[in-house]
C-alpha atoms as a PDB file:
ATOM      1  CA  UNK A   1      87.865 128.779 118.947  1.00  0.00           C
ATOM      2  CA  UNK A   2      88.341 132.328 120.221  1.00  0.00           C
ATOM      3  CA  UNK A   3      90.222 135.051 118.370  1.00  0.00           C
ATOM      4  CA  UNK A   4      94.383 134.548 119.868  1.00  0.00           C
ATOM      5  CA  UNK A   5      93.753 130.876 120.974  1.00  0.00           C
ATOM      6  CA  UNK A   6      95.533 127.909 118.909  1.00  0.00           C
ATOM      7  CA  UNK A   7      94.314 125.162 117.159  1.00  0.00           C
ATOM      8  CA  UNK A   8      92.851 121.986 118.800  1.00  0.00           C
ATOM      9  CA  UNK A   9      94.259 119.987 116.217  1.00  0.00           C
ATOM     10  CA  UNK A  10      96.558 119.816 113.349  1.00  0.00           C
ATOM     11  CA  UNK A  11      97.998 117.364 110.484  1.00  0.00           C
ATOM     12  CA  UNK A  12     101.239 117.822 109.108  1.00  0.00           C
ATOM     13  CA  UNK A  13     103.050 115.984 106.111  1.00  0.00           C
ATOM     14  CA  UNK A  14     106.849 115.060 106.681  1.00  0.00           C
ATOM     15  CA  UNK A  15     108.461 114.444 102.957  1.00  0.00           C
ATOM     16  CA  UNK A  16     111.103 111.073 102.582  1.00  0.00           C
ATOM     17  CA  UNK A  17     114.689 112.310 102.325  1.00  0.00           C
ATOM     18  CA  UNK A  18     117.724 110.246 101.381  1.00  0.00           C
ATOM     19  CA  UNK A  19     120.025 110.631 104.208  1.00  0.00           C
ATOM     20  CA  UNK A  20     124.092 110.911 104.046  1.00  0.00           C
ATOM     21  CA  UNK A  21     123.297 111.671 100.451  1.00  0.00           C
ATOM     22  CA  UNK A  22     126.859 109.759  99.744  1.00  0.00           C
ATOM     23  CA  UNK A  23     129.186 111.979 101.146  1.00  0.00           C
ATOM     24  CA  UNK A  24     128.004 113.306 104.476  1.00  0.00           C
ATOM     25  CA  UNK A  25     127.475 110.201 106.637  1.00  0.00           C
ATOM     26  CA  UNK A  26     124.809 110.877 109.175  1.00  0.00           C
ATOM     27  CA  UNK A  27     125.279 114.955 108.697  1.00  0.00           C
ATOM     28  CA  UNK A  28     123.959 115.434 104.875  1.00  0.00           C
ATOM     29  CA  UNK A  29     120.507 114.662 103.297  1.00  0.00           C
ATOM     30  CA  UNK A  30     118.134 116.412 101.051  1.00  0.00           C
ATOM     31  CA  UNK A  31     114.379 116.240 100.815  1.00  0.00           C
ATOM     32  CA  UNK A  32     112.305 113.896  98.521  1.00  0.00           C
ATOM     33  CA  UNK A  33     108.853 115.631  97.528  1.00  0.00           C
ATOM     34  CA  UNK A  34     106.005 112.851  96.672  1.00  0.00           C
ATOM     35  CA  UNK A  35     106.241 110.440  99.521  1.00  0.00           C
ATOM     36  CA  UNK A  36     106.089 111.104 103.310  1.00  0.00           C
ATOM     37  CA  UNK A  37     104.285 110.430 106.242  1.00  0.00           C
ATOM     38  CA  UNK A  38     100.840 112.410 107.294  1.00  0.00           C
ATOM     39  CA  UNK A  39     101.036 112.909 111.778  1.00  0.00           C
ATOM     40  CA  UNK A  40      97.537 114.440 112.949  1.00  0.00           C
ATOM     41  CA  UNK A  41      98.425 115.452 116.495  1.00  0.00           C
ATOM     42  CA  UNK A  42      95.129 116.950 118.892  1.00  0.00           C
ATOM     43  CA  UNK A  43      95.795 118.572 122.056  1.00  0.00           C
ATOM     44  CA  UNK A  44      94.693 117.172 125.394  1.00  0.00           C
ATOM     45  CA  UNK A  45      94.385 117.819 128.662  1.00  0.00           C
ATOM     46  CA  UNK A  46      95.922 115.289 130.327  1.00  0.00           C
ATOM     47  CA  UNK A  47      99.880 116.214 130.869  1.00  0.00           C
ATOM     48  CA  UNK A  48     101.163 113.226 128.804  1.00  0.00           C
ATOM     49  CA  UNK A  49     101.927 111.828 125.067  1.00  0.00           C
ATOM     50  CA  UNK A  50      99.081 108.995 123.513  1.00  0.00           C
ATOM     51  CA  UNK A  51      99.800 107.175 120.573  1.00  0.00           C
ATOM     52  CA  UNK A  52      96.295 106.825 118.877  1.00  0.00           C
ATOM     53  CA  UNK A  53      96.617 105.158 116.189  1.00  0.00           C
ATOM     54  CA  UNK A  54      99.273 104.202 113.373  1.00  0.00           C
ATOM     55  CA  UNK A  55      97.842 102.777 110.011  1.00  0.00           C
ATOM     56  CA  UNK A  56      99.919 102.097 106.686  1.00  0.00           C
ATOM     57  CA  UNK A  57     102.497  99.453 107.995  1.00  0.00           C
ATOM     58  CA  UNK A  58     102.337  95.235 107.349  1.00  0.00           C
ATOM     59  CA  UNK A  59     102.754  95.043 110.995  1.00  0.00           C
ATOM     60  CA  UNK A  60     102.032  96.950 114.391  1.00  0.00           C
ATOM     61  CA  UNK A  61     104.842 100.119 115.345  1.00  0.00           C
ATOM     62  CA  UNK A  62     105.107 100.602 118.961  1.00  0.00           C
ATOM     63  CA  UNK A  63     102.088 102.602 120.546  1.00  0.00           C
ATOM     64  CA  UNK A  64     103.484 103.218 123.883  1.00  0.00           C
ATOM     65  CA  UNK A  65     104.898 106.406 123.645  1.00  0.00           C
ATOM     66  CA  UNK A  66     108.539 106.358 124.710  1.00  0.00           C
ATOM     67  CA  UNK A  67     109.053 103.499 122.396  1.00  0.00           C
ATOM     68  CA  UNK A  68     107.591 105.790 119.439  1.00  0.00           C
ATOM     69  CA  UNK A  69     109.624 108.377 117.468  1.00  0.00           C
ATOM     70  CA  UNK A  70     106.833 110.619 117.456  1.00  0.00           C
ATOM     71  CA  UNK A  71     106.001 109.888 121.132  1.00  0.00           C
ATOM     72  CA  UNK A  72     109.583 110.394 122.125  1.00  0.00           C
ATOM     73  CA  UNK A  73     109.862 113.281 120.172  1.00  0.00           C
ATOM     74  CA  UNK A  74     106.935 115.086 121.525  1.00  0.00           C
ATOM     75  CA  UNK A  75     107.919 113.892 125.219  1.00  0.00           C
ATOM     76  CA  UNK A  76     111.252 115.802 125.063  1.00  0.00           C
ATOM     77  CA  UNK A  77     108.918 119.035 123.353  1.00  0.00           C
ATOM     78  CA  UNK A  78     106.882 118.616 126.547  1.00  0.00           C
ATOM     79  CA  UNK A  79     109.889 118.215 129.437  1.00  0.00           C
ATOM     80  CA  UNK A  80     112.135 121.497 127.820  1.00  0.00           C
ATOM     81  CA  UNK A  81     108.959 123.698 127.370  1.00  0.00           C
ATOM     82  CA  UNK A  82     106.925 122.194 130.648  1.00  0.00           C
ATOM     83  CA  UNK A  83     103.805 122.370 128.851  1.00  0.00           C
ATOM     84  CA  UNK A  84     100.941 121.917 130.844  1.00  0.00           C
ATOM     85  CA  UNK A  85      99.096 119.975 127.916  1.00  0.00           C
ATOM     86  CA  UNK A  86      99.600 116.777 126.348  1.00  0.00           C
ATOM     87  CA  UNK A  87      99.392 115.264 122.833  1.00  0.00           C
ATOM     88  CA  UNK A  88      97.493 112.619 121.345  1.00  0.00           C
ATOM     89  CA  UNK A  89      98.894 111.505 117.660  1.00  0.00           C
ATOM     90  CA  UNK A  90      97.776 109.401 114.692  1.00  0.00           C
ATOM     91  CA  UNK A  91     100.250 108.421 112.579  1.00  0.00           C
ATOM     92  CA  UNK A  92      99.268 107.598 108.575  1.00  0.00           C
ATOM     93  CA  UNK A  93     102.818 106.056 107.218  1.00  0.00           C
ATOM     94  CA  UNK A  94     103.337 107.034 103.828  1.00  0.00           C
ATOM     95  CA  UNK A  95     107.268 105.212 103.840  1.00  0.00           C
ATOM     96  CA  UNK A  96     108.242 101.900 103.865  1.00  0.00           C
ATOM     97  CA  UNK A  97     110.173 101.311 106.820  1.00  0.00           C
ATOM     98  CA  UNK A  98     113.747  99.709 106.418  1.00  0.00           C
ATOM     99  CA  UNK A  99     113.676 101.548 102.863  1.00  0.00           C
ATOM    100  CA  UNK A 100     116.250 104.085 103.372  1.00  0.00           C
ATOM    101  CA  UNK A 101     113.980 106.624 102.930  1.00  0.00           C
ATOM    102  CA  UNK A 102     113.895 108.305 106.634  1.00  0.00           C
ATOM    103  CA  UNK A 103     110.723 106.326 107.369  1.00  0.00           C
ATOM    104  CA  UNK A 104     111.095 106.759 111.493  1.00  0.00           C
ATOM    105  CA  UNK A 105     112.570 110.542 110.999  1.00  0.00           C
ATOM    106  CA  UNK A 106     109.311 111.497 108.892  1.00  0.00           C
ATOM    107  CA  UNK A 107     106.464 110.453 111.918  1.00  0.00           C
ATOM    108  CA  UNK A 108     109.055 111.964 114.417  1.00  0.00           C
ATOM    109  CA  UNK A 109     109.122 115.411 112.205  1.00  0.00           C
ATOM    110  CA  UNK A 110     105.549 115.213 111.350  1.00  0.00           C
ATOM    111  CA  UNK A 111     104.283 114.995 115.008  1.00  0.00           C
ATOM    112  CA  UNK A 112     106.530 118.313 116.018  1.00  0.00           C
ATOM    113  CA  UNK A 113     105.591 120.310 113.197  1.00  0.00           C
ATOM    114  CA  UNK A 114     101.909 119.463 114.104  1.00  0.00           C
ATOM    115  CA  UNK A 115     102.475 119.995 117.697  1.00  0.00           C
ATOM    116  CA  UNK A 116     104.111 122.972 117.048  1.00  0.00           C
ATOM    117  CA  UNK A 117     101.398 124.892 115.533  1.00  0.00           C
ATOM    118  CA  UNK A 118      99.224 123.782 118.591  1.00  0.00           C
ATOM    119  CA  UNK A 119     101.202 126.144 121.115  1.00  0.00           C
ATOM    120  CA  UNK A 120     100.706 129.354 122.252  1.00  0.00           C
ATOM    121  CA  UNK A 121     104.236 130.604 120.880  1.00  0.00           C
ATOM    122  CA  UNK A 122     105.301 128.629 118.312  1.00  0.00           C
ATOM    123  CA  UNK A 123     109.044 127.463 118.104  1.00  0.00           C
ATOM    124  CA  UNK A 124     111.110 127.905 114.616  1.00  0.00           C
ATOM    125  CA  UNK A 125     112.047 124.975 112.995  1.00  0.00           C
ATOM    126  CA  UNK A 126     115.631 125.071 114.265  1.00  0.00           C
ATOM    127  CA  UNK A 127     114.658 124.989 118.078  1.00  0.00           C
ATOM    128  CA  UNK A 128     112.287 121.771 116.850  1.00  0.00           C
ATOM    129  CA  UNK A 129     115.847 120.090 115.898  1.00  0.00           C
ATOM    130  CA  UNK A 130     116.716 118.594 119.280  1.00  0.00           C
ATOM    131  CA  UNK A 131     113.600 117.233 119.811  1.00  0.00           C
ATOM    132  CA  UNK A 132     113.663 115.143 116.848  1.00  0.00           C
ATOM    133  CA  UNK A 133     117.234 114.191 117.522  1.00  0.00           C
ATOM    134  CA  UNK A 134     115.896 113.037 120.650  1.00  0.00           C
ATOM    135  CA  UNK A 135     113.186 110.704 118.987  1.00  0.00           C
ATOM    136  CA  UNK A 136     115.166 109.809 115.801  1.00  0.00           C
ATOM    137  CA  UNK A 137     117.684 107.813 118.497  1.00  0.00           C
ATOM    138  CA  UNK A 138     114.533 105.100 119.787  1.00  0.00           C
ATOM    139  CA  UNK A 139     114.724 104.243 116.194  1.00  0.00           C
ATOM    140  CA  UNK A 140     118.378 104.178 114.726  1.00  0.00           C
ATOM    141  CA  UNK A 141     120.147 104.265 118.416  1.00  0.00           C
ATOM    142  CA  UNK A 142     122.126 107.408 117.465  1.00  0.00           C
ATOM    143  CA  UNK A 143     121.247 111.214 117.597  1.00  0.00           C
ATOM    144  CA  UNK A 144     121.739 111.911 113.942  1.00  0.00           C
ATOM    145  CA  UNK A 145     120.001 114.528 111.715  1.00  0.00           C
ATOM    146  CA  UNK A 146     120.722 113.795 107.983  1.00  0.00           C
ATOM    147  CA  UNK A 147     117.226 112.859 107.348  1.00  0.00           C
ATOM    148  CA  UNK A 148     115.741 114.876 110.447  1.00  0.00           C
ATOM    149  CA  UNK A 149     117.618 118.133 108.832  1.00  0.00           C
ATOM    150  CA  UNK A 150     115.785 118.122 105.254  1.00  0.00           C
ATOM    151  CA  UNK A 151     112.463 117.200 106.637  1.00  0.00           C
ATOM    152  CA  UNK A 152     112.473 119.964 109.052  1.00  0.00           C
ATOM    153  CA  UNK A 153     113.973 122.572 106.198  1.00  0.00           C
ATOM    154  CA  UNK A 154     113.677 121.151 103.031  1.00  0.00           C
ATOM    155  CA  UNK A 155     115.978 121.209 100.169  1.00  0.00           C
ATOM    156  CA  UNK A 156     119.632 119.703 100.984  1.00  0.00           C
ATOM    157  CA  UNK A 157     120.723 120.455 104.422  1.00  0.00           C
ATOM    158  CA  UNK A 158     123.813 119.785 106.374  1.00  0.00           C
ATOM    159  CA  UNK A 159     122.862 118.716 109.994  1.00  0.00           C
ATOM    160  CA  UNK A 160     125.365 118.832 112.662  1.00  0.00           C
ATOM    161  CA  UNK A 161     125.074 117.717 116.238  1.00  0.00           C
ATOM    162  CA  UNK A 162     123.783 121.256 117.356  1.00  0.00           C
ATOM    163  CA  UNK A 163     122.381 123.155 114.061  1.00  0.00           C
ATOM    164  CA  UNK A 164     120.969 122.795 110.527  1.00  0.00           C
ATOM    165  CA  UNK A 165     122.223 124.667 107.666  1.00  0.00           C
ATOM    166  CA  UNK A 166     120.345 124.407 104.628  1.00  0.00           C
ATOM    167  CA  UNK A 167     122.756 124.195 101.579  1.00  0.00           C
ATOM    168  CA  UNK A 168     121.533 126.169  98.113  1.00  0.00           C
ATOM    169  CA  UNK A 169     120.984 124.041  95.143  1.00  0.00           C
ATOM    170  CA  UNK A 170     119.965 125.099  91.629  1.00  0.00           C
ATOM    171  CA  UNK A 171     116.304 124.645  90.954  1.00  0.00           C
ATOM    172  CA  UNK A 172     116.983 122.657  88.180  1.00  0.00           C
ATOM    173  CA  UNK A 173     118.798 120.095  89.528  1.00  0.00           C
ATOM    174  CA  UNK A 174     116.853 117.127  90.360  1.00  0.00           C
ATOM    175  CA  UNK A 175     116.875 113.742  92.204  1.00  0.00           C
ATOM    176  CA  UNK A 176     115.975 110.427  91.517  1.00  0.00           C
ATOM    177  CA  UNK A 177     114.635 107.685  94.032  1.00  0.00           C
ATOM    178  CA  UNK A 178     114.539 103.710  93.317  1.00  0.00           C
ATOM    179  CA  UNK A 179     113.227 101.538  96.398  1.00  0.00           C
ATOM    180  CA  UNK A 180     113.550  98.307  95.268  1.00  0.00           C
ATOM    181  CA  UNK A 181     110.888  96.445  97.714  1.00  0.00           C
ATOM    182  CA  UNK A 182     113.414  94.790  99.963  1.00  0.00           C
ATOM    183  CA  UNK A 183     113.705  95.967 103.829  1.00  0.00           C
ATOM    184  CA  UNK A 184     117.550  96.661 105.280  1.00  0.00           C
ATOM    185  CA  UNK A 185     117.497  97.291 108.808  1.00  0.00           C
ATOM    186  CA  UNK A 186     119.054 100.174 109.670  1.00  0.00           C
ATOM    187  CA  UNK A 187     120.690  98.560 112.575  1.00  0.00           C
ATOM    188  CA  UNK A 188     122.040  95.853 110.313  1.00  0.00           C
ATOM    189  CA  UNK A 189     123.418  98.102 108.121  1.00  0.00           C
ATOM    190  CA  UNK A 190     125.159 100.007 110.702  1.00  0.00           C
ATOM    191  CA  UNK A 191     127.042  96.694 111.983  1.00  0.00           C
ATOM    192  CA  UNK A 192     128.256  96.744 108.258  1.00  0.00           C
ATOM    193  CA  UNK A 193     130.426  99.358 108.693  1.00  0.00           C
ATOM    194  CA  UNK A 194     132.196  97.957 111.987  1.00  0.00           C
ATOM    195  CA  UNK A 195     135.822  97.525 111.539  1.00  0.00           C
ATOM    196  CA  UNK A 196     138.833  99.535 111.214  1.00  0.00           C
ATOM    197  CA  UNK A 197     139.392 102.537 108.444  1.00  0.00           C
ATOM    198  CA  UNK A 198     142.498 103.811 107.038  1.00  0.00           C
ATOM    199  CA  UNK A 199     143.442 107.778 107.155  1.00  0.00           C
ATOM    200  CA  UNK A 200     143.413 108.113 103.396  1.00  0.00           C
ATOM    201  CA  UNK A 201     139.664 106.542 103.101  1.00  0.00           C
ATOM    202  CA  UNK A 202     138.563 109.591 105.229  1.00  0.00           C
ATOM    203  CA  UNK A 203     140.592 112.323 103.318  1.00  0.00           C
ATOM    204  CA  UNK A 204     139.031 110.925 100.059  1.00  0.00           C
ATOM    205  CA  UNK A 205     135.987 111.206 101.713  1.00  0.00           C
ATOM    206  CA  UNK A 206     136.181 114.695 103.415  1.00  0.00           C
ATOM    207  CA  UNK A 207     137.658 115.995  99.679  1.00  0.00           C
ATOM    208  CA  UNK A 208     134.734 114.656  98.034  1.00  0.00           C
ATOM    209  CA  UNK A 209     131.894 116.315 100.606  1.00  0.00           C
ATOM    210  CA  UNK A 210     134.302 119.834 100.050  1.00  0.00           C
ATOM    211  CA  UNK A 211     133.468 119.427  96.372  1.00  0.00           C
ATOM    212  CA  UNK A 212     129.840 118.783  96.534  1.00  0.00           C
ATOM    213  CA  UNK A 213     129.148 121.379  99.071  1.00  0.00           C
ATOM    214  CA  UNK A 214     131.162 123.994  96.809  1.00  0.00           C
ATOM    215  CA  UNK A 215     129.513 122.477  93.581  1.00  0.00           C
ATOM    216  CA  UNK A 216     126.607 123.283  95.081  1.00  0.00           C
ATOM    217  CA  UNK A 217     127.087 126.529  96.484  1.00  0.00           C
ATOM    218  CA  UNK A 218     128.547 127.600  92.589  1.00  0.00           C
ATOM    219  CA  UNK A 219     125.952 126.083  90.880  1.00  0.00           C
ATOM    220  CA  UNK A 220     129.013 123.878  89.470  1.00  0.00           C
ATOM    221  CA  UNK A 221     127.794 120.392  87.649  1.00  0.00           C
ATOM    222  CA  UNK A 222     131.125 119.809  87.067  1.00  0.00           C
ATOM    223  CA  UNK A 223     132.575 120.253  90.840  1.00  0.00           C
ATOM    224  CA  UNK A 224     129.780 117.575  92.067  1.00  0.00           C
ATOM    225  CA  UNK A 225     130.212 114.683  89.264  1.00  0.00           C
ATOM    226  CA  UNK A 226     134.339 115.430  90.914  1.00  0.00           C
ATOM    227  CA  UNK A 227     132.774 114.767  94.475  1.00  0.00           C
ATOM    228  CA  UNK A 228     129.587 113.069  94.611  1.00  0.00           C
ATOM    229  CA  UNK A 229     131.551 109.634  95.279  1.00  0.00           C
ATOM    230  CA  UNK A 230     130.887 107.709  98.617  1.00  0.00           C
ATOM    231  CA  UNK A 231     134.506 106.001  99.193  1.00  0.00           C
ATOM    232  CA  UNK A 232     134.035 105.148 102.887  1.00  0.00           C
ATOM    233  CA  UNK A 233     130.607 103.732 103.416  1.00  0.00           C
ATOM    234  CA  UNK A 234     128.994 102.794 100.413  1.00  0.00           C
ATOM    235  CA  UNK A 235     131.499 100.209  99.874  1.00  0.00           C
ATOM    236  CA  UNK A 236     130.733  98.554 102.623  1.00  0.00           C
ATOM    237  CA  UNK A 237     126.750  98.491 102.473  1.00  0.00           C
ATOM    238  CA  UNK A 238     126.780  97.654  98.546  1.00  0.00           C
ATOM    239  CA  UNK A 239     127.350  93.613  99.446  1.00  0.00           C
ATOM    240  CA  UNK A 240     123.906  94.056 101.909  1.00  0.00           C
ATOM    241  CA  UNK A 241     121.889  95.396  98.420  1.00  0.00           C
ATOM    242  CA  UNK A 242     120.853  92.873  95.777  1.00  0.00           C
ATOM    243  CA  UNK A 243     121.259  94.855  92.146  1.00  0.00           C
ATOM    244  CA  UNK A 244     122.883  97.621  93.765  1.00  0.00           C
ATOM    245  CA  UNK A 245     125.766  97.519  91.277  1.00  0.00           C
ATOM    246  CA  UNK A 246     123.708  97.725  88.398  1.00  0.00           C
ATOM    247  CA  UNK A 247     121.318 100.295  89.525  1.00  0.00           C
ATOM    248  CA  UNK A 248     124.172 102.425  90.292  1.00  0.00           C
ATOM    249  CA  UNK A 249     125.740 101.693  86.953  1.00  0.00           C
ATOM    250  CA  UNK A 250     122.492 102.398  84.943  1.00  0.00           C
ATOM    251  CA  UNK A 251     122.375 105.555  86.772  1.00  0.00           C
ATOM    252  CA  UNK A 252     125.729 107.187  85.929  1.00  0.00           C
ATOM    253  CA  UNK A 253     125.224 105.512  81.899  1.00  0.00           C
ATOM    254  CA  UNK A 254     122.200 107.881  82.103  1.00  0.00           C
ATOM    255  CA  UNK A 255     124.343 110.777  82.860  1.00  0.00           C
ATOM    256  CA  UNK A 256     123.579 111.566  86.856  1.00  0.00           C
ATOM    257  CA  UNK A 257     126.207 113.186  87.962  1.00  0.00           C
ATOM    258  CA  UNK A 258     126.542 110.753  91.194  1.00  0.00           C
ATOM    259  CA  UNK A 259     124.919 107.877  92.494  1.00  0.00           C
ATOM    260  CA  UNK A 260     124.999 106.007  95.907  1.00  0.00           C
ATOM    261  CA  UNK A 261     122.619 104.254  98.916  1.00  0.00           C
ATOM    262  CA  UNK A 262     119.885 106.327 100.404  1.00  0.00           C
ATOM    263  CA  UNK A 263     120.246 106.349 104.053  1.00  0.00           C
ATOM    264  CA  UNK A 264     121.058 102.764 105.006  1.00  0.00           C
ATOM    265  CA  UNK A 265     119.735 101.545 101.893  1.00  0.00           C
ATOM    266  CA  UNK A 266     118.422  99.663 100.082  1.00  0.00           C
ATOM    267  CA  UNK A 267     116.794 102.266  97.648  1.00  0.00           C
ATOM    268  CA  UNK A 268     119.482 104.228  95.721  1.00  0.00           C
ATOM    269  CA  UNK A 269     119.626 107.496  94.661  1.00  0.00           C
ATOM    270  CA  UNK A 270     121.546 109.856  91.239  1.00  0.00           C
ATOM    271  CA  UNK A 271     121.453 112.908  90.946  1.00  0.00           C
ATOM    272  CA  UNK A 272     120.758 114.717  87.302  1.00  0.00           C
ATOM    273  CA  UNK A 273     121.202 118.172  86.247  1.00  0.00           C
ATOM    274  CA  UNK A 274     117.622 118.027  84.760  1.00  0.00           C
ATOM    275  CA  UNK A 275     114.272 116.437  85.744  1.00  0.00           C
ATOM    276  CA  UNK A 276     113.981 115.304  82.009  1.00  0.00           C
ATOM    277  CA  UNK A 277     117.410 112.914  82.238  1.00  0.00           C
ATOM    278  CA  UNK A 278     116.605 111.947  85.782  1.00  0.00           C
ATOM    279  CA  UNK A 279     113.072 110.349  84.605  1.00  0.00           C
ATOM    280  CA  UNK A 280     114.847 108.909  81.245  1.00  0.00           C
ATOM    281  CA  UNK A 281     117.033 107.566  83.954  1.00  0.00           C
ATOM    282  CA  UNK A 282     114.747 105.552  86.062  1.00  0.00           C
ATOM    283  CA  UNK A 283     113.448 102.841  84.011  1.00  0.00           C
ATOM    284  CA  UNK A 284     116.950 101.283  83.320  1.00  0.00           C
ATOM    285  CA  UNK A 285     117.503 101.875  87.017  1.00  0.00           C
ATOM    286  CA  UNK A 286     114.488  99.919  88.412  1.00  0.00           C
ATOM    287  CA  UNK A 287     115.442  97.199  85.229  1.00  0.00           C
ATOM    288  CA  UNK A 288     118.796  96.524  87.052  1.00  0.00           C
ATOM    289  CA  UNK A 289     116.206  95.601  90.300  1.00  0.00           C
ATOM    290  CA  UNK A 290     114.053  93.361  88.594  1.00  0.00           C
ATOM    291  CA  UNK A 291     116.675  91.496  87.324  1.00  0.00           C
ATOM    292  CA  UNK A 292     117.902  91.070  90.765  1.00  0.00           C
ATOM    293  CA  UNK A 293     114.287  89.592  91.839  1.00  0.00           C
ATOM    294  CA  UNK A 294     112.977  92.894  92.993  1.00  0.00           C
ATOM    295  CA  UNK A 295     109.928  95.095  92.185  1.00  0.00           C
ATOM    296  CA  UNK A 296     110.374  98.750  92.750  1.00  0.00           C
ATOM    297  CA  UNK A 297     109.064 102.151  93.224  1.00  0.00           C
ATOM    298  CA  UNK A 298     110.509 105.329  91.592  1.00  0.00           C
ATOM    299  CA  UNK A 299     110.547 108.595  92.297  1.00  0.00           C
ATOM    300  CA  UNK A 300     112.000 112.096  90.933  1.00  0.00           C
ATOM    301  CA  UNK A 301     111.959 115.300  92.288  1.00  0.00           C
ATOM    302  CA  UNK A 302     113.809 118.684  92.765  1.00  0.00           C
ATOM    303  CA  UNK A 303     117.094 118.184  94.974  1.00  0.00           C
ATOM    304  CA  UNK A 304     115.377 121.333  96.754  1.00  0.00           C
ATOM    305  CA  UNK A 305     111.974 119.710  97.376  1.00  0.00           C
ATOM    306  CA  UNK A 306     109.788 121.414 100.334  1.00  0.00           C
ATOM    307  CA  UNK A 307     109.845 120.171 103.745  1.00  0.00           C
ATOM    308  CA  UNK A 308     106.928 119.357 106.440  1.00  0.00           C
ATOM    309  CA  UNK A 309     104.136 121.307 106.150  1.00  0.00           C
ATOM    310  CA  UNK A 310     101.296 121.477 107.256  1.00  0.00           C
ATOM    311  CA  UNK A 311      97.973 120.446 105.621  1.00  0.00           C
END
């Protein structure tokens, strides 16, 4: 490769992230370092997207392209910057899918950041955004970015319909991760929350993102154990999650300072003011799944873990 060219070819790793992260349905989520999916994306010729190869699932993910959330993702990079070039991906899952843990956001995320570094003017991660809106909606049907936005950025990030805005957390502050090895469609748990709402649910709930967002602007323990409280949705979900209760439960007893559903469940997350009481945490957590028939998987990590990178 000559001196100014790009890359051939590039891998990227796209962390899990726990999306609505209680009180920001589909707008807040923060990044979960020590799972992900790894995307290798190679640059071709040919004007189009190919879906190589996908390896890590039980069963076979969509390789045509515009049924992919990579594929899709990369298609809509290709139409806005009319790219002569195409893209040819391999995708190595490294989420469960149905966990809750932004499986579908991470390949979508993974491929772009890959791609990206394969052009001859690299986009910033914000102008990436749209594109992975575009290929997180073949998977959940909707153009939301609470997992998208903390892949993309890392840390905690609130993602609107048009930007991302990446929320400070102390460094000390950490997360902790149960996926109890159970699959809940994200569609499925959508149709949960048809129905009709009253005013005051979303006022509680509005109050309670205000005081997590200033908590953790401030640095305040104290403001988010007032506001880390999902009133609106996670009532509604908890009926789909065997042992949800008492994972939440066992959570709080261990002093998190809130505790809800990841994404559309069913893992669950608490956060902890240290990494030392979110990992005495955990093993009463996963208990309250294996009581409810479930093996699980564990993990804890900074609130402001590291997004997609590449490798």
């Amino acid at each position: 490769m000559s001196a100014g060219q790009p890359a051939r070819q590039a891998t990227a790793f796209a962390p899990a992230s726990a999306g609505n992260a209680a009180v920001g349905f589909d707008i807040l989520g923060f990044a979960l370092a020590g799972a992900g999916d790894t995307v290798s994306v190679r640059r071709i010729e040919a004007p189009e997207v190919r879906i190589a190869a996908i390896r890590g699932t039980p069963f076979q993910l969509p390789l045509e392209a515009e049924r992919n959330t990579a594929g899709v993702a990369l298609m809509a990079m290709r139409e806005a910057l009319a790219l002569p070039y195409g893209f040819e991906v391999e995708i190595d899952k490294g989420i469960a899918l149905g966990s809750g843990m932004g499986g579908s956001a991470a390949s979508c995320v993974g491929a772009l950041v890959a791609a990206n570094a394969l052009q001859d003017a690299p986009l910033t991660r914000h102008a990436l955004y749209p594109f992975a809106l575009a290929g997180e909606a073949v998977a959940s049907g909707g153009r939301h970015g609470d997992n998208l936005g903390p892949m993309l950025l890392g840390g905690l990030v609130l993602a609107t319909a048009e930007r991302l805005v990446r929320i400070p957390v102390p460094e000390t502050w950490h997360s902790l991760l149960v996926h109890p090895e159970a699959v809940l469609e994200t569609r499925r748990a959508r149709e949960a929350l048809a129905g009709s709402y009253e005013l005051k649910e979303f006022v509680a709930q509005s109050s309670n993102l205000a005081l997590v967002l200033a908590g953790c602007y401030a640095g305040d323990a104290a403001l988010v154990r007032a506001g880390l409280r999902d009133v609106l949705v996670e009532p509604r979900r908890a009926p789909l999650i065997a042992g949800f209760d008492a994972a939440k439960a066992a959570a709080l007893d261990g002093g998190a300072m809130g505790a809800s559903i990841s994404g559309a469940g069913p893992s669950v997350f608490a956060w902890f003011e240290s990494r030392g009481e979110a990992e005495a945490a955990a093993p009463a957590v996963q208990a309250a799944f294996t009581r409810a028939g479930f093996d699980s998987q564990a993990w804890v990590a900074p609130i402001d873990s590291p997004g997609a990178h590449l490798l």
